[in-house]
PDB file of N, CA and C in Angstrom:
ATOM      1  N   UNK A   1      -4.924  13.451 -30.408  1.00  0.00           N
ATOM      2  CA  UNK A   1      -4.837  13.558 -28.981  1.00  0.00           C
ATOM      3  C   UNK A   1      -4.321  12.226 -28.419  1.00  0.00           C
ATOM      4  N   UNK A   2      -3.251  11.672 -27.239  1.00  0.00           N
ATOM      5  CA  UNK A   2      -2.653  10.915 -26.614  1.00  0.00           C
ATOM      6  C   UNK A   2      -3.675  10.234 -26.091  1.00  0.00           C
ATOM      7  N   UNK A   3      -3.905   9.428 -26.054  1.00  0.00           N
ATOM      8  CA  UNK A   3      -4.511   8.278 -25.051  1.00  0.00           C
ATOM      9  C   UNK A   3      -3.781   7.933 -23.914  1.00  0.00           C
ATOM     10  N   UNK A   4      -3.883   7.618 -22.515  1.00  0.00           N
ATOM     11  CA  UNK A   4      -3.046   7.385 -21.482  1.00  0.00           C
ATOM     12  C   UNK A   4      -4.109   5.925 -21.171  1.00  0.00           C
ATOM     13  N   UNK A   5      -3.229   4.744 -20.525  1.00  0.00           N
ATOM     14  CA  UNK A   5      -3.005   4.252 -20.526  1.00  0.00           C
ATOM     15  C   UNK A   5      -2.597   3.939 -18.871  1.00  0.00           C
ATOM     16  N   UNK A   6      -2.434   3.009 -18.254  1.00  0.00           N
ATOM     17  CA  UNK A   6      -2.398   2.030 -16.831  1.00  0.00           C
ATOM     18  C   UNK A   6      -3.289   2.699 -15.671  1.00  0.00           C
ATOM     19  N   UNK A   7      -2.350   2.862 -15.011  1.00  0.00           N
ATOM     20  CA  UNK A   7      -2.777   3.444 -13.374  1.00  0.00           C
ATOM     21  C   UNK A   7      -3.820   4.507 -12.890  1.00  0.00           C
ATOM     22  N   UNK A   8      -4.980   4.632 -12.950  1.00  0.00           N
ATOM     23  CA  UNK A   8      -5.853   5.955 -13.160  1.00  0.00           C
ATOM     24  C   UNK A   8      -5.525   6.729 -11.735  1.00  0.00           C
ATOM     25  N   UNK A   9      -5.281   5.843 -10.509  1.00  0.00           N
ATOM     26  CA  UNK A   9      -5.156   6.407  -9.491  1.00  0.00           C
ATOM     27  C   UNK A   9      -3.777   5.562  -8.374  1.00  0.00           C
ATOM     28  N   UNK A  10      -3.043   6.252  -7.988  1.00  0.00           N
ATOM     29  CA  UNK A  10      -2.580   5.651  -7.427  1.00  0.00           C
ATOM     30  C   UNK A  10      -2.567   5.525  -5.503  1.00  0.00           C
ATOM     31  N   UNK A  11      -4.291   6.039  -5.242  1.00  0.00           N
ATOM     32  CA  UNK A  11      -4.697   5.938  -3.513  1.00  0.00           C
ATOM     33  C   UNK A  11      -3.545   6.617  -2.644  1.00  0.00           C
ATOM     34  N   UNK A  12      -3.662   7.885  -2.911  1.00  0.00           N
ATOM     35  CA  UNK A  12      -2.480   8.754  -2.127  1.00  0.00           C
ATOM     36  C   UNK A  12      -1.486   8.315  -2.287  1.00  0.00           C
ATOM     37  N   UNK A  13      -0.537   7.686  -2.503  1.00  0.00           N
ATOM     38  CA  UNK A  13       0.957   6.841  -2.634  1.00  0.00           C
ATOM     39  C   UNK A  13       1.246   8.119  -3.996  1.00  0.00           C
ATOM     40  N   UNK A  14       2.513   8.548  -3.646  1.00  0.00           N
ATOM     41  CA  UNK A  14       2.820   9.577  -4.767  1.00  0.00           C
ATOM     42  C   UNK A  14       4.125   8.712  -5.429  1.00  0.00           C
ATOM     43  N   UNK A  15       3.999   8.703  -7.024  1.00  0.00           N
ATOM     44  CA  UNK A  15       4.604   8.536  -7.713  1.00  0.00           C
ATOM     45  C   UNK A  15       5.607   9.299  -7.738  1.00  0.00           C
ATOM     46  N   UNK A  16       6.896   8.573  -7.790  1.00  0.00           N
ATOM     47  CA  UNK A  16       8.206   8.560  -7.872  1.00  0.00           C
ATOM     48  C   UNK A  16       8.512   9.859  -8.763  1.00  0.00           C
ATOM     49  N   UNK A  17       9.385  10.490  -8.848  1.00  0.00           N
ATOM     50  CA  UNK A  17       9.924  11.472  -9.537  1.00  0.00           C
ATOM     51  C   UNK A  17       9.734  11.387 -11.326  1.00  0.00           C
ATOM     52  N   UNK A  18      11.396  10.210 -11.219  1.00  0.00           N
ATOM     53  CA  UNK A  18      11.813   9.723 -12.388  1.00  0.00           C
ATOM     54  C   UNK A  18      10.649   8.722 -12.928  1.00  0.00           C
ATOM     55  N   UNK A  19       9.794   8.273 -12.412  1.00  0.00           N
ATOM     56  CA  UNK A  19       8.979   7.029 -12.706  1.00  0.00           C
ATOM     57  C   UNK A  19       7.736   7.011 -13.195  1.00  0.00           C
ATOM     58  N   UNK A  20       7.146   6.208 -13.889  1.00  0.00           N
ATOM     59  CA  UNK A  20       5.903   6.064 -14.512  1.00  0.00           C
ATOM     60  C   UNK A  20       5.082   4.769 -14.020  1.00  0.00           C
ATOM     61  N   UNK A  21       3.968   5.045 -13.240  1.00  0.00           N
ATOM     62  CA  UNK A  21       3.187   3.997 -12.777  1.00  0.00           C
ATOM     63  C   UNK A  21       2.797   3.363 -13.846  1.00  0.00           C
ATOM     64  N   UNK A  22       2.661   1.753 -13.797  1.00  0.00           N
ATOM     65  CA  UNK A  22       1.804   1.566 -14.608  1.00  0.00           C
ATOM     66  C   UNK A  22       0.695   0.334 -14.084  1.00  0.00           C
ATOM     67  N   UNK A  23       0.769   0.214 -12.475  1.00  0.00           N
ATOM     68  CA  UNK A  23      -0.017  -0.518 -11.480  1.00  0.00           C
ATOM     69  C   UNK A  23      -0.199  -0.063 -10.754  1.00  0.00           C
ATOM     70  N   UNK A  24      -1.692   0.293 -10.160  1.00  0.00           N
ATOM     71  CA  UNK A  24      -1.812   0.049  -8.828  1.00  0.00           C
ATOM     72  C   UNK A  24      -2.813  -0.680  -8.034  1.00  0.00           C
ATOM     73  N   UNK A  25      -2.813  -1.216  -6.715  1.00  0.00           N
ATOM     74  CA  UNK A  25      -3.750  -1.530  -5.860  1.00  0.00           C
ATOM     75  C   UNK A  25      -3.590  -1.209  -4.596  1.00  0.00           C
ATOM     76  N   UNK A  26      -5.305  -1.341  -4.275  1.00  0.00           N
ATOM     77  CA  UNK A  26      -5.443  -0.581  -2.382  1.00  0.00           C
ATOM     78  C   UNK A  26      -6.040  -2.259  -1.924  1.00  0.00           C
ATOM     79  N   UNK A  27      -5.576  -2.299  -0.692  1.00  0.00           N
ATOM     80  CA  UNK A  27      -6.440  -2.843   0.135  1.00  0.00           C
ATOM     81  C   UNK A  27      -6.381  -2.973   1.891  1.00  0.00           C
ATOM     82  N   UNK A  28      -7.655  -2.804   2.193  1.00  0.00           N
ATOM     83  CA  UNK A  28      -7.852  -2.661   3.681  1.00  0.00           C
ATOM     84  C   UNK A  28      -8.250  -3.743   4.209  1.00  0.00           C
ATOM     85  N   UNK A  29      -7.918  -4.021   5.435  1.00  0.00           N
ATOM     86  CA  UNK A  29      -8.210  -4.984   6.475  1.00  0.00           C
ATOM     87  C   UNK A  29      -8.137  -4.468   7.528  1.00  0.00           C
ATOM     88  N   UNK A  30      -9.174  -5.542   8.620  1.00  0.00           N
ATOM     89  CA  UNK A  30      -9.627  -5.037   9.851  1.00  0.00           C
ATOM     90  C   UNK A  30      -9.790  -6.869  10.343  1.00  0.00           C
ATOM     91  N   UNK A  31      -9.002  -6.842  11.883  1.00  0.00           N
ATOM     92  CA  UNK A  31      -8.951  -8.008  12.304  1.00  0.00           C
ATOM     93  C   UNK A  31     -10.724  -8.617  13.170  1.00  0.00           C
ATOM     94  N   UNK A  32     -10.990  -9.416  13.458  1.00  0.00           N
ATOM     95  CA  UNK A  32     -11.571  -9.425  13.973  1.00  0.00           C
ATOM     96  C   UNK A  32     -11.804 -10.485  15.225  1.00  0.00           C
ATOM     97  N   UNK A  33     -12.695  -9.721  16.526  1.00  0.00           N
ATOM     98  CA  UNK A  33     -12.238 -10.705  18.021  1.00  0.00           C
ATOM     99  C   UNK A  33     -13.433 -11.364  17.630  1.00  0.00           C
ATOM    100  N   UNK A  34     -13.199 -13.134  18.221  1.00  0.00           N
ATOM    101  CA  UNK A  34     -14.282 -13.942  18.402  1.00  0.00           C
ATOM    102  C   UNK A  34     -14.095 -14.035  20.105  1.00  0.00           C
ATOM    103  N   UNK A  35     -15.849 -14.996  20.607  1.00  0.00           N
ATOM    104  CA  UNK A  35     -15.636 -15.325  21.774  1.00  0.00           C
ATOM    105  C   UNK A  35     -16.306 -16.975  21.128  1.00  0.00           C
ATOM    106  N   UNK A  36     -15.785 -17.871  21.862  1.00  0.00           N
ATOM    107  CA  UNK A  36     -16.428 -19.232  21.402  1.00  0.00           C
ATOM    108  C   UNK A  36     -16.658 -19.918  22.819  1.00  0.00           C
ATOM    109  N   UNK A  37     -17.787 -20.781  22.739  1.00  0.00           N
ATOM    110  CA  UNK A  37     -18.191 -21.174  23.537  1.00  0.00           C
ATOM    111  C   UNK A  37     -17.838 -22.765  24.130  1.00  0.00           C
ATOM    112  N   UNK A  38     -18.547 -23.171  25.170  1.00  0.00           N
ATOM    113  CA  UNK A  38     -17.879 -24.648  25.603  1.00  0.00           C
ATOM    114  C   UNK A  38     -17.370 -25.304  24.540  1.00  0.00           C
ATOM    115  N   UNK A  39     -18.530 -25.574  23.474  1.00  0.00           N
ATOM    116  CA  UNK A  39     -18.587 -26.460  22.231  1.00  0.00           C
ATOM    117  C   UNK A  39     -17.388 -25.910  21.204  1.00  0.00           C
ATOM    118  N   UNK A  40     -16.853 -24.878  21.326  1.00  0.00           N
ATOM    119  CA  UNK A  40     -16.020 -24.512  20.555  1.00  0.00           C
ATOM    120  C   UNK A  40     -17.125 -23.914  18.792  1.00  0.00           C
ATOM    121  N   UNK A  41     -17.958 -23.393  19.120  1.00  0.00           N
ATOM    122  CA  UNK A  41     -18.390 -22.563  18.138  1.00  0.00           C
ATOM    123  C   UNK A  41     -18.586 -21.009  18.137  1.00  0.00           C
ATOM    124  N   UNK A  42     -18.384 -20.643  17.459  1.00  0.00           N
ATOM    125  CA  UNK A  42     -18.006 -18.892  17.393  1.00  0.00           C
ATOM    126  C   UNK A  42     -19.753 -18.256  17.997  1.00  0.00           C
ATOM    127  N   UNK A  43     -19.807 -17.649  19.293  1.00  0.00           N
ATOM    128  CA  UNK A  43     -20.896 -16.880  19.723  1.00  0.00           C
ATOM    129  C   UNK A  43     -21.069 -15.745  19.260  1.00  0.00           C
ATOM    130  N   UNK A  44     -19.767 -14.378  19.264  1.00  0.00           N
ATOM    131  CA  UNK A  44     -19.965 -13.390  19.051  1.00  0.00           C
ATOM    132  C   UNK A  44     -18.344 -12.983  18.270  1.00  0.00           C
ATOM    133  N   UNK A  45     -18.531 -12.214  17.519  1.00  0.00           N
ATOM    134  CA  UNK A  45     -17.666 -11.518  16.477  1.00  0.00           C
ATOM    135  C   UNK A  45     -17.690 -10.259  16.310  1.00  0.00           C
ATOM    136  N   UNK A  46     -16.742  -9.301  16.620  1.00  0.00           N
ATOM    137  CA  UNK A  46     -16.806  -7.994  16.789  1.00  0.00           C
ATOM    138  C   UNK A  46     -15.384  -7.561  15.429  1.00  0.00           C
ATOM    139  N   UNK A  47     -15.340  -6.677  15.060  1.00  0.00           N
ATOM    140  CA  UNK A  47     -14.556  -6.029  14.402  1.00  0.00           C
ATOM    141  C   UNK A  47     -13.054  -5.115  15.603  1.00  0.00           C
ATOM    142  N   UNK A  48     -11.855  -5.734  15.827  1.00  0.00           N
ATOM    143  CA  UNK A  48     -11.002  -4.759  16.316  1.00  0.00           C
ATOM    144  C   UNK A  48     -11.083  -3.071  15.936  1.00  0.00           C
ATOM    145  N   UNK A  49     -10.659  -2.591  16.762  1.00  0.00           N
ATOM    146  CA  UNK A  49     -10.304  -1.061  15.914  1.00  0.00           C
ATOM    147  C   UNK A  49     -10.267  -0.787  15.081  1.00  0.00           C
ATOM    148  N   UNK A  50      -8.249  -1.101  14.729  1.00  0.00           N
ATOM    149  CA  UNK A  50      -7.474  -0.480  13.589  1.00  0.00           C
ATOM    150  C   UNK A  50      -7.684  -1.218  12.764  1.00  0.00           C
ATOM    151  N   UNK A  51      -7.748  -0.212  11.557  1.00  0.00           N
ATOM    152  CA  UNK A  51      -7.759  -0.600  10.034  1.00  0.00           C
ATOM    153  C   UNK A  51      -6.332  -0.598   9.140  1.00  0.00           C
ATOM    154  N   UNK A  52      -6.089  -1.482   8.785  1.00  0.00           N
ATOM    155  CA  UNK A  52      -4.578  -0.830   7.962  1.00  0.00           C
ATOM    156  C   UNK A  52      -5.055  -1.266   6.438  1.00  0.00           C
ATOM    157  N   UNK A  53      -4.623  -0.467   5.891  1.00  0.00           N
ATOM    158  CA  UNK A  53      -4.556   0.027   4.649  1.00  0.00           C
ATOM    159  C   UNK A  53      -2.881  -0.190   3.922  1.00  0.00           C
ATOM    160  N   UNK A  54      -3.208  -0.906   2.810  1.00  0.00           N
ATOM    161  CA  UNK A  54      -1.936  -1.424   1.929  1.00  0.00           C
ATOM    162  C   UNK A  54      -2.054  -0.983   0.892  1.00  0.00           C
ATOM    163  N   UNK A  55      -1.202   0.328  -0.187  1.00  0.00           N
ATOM    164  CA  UNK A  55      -1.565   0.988  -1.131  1.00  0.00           C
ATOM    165  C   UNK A  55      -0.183   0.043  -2.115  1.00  0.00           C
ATOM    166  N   UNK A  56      -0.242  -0.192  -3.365  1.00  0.00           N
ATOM    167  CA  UNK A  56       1.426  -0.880  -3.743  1.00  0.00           C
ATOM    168  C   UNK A  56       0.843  -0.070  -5.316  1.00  0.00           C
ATOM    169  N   UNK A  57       2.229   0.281  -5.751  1.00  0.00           N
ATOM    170  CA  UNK A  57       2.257   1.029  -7.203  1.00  0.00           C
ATOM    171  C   UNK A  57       3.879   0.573  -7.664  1.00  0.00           C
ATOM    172  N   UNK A  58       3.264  -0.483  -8.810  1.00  0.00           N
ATOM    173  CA  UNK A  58       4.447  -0.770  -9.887  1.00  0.00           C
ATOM    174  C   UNK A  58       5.130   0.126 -11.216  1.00  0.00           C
ATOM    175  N   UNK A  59       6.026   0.202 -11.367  1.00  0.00           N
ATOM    176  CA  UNK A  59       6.302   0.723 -12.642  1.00  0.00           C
ATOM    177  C   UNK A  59       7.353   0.895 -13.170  1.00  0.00           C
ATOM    178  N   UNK A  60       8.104   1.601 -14.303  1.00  0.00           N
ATOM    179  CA  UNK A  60       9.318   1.429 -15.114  1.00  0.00           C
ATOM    180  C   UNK A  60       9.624   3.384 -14.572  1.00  0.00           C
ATOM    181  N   UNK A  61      11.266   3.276 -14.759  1.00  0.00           N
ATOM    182  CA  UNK A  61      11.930   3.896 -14.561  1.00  0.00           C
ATOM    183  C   UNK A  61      12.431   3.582 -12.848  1.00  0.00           C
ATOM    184  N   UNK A  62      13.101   4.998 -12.143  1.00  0.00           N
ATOM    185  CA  UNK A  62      13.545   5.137 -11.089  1.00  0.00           C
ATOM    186  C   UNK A  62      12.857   5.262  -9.730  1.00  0.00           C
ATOM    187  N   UNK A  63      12.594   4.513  -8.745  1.00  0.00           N
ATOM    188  CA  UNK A  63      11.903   4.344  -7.968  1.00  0.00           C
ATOM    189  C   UNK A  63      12.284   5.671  -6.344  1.00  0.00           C
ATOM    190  N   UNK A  64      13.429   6.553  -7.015  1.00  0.00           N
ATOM    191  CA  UNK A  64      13.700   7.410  -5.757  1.00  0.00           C
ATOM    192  C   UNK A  64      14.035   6.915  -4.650  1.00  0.00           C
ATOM    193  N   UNK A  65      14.333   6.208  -4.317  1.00  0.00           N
ATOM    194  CA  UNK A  65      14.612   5.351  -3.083  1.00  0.00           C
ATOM    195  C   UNK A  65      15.404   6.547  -2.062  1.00  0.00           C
ATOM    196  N   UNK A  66      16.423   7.293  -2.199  1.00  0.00           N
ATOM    197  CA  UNK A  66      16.893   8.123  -1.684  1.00  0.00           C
ATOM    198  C   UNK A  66      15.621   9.216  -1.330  1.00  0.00           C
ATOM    199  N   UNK A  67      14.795   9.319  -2.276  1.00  0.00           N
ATOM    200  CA  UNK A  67      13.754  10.178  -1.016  1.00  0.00           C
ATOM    201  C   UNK A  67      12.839   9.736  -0.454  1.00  0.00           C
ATOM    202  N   UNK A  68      13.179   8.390   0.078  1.00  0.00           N
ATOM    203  CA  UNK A  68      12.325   8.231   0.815  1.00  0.00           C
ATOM    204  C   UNK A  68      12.741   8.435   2.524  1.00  0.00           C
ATOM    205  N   UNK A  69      11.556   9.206   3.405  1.00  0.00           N
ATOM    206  CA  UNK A  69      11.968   9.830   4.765  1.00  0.00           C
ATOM    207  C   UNK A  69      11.167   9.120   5.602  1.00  0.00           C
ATOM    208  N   UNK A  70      12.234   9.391   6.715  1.00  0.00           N
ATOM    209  CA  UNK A  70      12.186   8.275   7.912  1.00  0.00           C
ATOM    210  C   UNK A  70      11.191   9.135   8.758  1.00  0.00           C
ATOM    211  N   UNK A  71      10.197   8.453   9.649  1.00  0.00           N
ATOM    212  CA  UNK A  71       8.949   9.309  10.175  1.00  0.00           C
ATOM    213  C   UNK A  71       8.332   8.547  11.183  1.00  0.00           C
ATOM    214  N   UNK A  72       7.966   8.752  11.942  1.00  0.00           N
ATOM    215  CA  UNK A  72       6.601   7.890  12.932  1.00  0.00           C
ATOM    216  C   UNK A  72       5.430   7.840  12.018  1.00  0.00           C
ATOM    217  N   UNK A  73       4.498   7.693  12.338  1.00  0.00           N
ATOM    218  CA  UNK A  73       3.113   6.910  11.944  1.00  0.00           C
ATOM    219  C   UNK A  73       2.366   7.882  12.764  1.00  0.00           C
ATOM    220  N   UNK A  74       1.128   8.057  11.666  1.00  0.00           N
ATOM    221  CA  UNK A  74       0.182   9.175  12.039  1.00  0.00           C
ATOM    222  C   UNK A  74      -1.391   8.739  11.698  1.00  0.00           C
ATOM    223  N   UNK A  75      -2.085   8.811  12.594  1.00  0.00           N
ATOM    224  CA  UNK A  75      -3.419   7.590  12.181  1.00  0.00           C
ATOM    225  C   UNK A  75      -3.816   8.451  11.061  1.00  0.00           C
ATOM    226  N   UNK A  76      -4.260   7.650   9.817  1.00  0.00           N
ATOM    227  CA  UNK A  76      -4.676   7.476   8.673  1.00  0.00           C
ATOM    228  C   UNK A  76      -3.811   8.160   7.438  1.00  0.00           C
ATOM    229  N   UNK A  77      -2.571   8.719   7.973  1.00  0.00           N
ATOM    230  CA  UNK A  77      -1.603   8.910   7.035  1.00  0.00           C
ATOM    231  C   UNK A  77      -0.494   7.693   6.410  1.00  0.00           C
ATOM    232  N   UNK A  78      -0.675   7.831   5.129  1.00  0.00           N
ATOM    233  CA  UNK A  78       0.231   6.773   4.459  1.00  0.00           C
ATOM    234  C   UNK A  78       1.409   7.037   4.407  1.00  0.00           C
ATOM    235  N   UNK A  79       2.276   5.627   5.067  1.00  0.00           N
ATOM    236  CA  UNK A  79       3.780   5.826   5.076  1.00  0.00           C
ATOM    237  C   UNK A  79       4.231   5.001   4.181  1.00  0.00           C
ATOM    238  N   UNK A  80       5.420   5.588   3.543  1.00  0.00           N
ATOM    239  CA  UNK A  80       6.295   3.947   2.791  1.00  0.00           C
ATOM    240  C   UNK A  80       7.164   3.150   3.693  1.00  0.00           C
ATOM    241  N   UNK A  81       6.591   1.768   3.412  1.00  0.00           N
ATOM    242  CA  UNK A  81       7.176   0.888   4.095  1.00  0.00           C
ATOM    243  C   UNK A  81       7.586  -0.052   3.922  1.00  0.00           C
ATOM    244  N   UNK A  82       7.933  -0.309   1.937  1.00  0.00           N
ATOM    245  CA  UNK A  82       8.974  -0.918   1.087  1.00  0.00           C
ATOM    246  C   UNK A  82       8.710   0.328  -0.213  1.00  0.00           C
ATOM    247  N   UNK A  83      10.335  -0.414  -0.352  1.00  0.00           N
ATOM    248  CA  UNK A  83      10.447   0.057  -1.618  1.00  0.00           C
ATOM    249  C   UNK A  83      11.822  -0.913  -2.408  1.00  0.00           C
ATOM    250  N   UNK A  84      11.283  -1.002  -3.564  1.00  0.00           N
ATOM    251  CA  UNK A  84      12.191  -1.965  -4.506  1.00  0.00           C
ATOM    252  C   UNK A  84      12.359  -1.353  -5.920  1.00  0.00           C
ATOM    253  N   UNK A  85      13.799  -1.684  -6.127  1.00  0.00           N
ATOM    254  CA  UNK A  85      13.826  -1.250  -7.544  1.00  0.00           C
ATOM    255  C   UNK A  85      14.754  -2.974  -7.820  1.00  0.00           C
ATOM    256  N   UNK A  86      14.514  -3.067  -9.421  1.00  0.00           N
ATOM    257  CA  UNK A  86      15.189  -3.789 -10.097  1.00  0.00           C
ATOM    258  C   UNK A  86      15.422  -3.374 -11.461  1.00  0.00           C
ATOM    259  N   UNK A  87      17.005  -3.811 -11.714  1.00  0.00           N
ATOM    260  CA  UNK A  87      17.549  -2.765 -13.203  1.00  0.00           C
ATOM    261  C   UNK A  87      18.326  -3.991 -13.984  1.00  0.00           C
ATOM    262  N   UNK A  88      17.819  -4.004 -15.498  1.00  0.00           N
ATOM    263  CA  UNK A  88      18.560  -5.274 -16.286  1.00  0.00           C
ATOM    264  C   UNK A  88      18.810  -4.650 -17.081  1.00  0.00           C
ATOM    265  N   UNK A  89      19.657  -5.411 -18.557  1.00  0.00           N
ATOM    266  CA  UNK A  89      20.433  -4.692 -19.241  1.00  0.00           C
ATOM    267  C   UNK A  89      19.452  -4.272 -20.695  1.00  0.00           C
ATOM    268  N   UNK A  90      18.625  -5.233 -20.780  1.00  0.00           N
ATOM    269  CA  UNK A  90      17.505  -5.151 -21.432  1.00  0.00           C
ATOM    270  C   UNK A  90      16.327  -4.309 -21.346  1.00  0.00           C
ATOM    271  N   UNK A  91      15.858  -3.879 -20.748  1.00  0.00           N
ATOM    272  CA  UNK A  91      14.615  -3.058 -20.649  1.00  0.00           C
ATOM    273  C   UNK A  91      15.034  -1.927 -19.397  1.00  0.00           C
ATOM    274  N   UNK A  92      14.095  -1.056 -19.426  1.00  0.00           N
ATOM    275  CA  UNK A  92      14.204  -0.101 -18.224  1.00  0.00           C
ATOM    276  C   UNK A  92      14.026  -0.435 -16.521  1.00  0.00           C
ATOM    277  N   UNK A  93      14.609  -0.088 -15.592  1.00  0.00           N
ATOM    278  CA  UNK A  93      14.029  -0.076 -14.213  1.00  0.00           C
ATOM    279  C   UNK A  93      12.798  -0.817 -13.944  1.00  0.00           C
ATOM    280  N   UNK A  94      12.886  -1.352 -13.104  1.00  0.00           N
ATOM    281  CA  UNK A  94      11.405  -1.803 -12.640  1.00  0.00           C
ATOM    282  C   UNK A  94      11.330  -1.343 -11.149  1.00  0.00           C
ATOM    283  N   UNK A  95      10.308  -0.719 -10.510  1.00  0.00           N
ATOM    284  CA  UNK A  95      10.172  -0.365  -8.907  1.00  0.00           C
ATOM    285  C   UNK A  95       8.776  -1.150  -8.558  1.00  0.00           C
ATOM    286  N   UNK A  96       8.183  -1.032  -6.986  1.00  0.00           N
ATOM    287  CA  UNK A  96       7.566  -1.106  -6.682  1.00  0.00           C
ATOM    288  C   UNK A  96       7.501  -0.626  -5.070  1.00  0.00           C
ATOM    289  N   UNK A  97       6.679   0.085  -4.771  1.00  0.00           N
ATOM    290  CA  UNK A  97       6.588   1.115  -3.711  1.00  0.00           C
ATOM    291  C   UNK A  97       5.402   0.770  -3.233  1.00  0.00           C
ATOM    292  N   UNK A  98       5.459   0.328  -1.326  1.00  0.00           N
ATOM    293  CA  UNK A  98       4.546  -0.069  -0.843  1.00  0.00           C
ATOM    294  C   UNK A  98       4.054   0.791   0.313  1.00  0.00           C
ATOM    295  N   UNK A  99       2.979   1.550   0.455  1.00  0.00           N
ATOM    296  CA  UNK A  99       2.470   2.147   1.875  1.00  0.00           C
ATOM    297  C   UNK A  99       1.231   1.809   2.681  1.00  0.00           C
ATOM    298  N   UNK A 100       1.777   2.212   3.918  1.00  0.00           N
ATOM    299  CA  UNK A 100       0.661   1.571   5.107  1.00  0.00           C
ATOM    300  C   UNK A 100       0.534   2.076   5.878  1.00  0.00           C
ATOM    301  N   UNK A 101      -0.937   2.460   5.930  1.00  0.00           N
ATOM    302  CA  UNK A 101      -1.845   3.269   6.684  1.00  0.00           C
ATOM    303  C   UNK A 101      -2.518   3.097   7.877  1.00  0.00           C
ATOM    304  N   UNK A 102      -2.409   3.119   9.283  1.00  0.00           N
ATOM    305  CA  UNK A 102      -3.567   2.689  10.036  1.00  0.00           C
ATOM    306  C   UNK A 102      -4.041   3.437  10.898  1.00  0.00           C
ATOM    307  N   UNK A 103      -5.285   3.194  11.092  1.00  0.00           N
ATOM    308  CA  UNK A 103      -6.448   4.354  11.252  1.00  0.00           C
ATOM    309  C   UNK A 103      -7.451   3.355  12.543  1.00  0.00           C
ATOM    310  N   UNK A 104      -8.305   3.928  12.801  1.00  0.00           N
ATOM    311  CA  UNK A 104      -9.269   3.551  13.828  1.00  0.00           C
ATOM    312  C   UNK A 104     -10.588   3.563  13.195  1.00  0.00           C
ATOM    313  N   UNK A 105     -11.282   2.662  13.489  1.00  0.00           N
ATOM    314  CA  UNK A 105     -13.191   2.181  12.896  1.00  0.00           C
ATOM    315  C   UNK A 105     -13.712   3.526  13.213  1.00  0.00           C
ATOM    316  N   UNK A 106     -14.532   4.605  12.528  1.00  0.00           N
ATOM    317  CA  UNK A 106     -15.616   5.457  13.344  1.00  0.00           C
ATOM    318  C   UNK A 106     -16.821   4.878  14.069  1.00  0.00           C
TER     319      UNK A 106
END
């Protein structure tokens, strides 16, 4: 039986056609408001709203670049909002495909 090997998940970001993940990472951030006082020390700290979310998946072969579609932004749906390929004479394709999500705190 095959053993598989890299990417177990790639956080909604759909893998490329031609391509084989073999990275991925998520990460979220959320800004946050201070108020500071005469003295210049932080009183109160609240969390902004929106959350954005950064999903990125590396890998060998063809990165599809041609399907990628042009769209508005939909809170908490992931859009692509890079995409890279690089091709040498030596080894296969390299891509990397980046999406970003932003959403509101419940």
């Amino acid at each position: 039986m095959p053993a598989t090997f890299g990417a177990p998940s790639t956080f909604g970001l759909s893998a490329p056609e031609g391509g084989y993940v073999q990275e991925s990472s998520s990460d979220s951030s959320v800004d946050v408001a201070t108020i500071r006082n005469n003295l210049g020390i932080t009183v109160k700290a609240v969390p902004k709203p929106m959350v954005t979310k950064t999903v990125t998946i590396k890998g060998k072969g063809d990165a599809a670049l041609a399907s990628v579609a042009a769209g508005s932004f939909t809170a908490g749906t992931l859009r692509v909002t890079s995409a890279k390929q690089a091709e040498s004479n030596d080894d296969f394709p390299d891509f990397e495909i980046t999406g970003t999500a932003y959403s509101n705190l419940a």
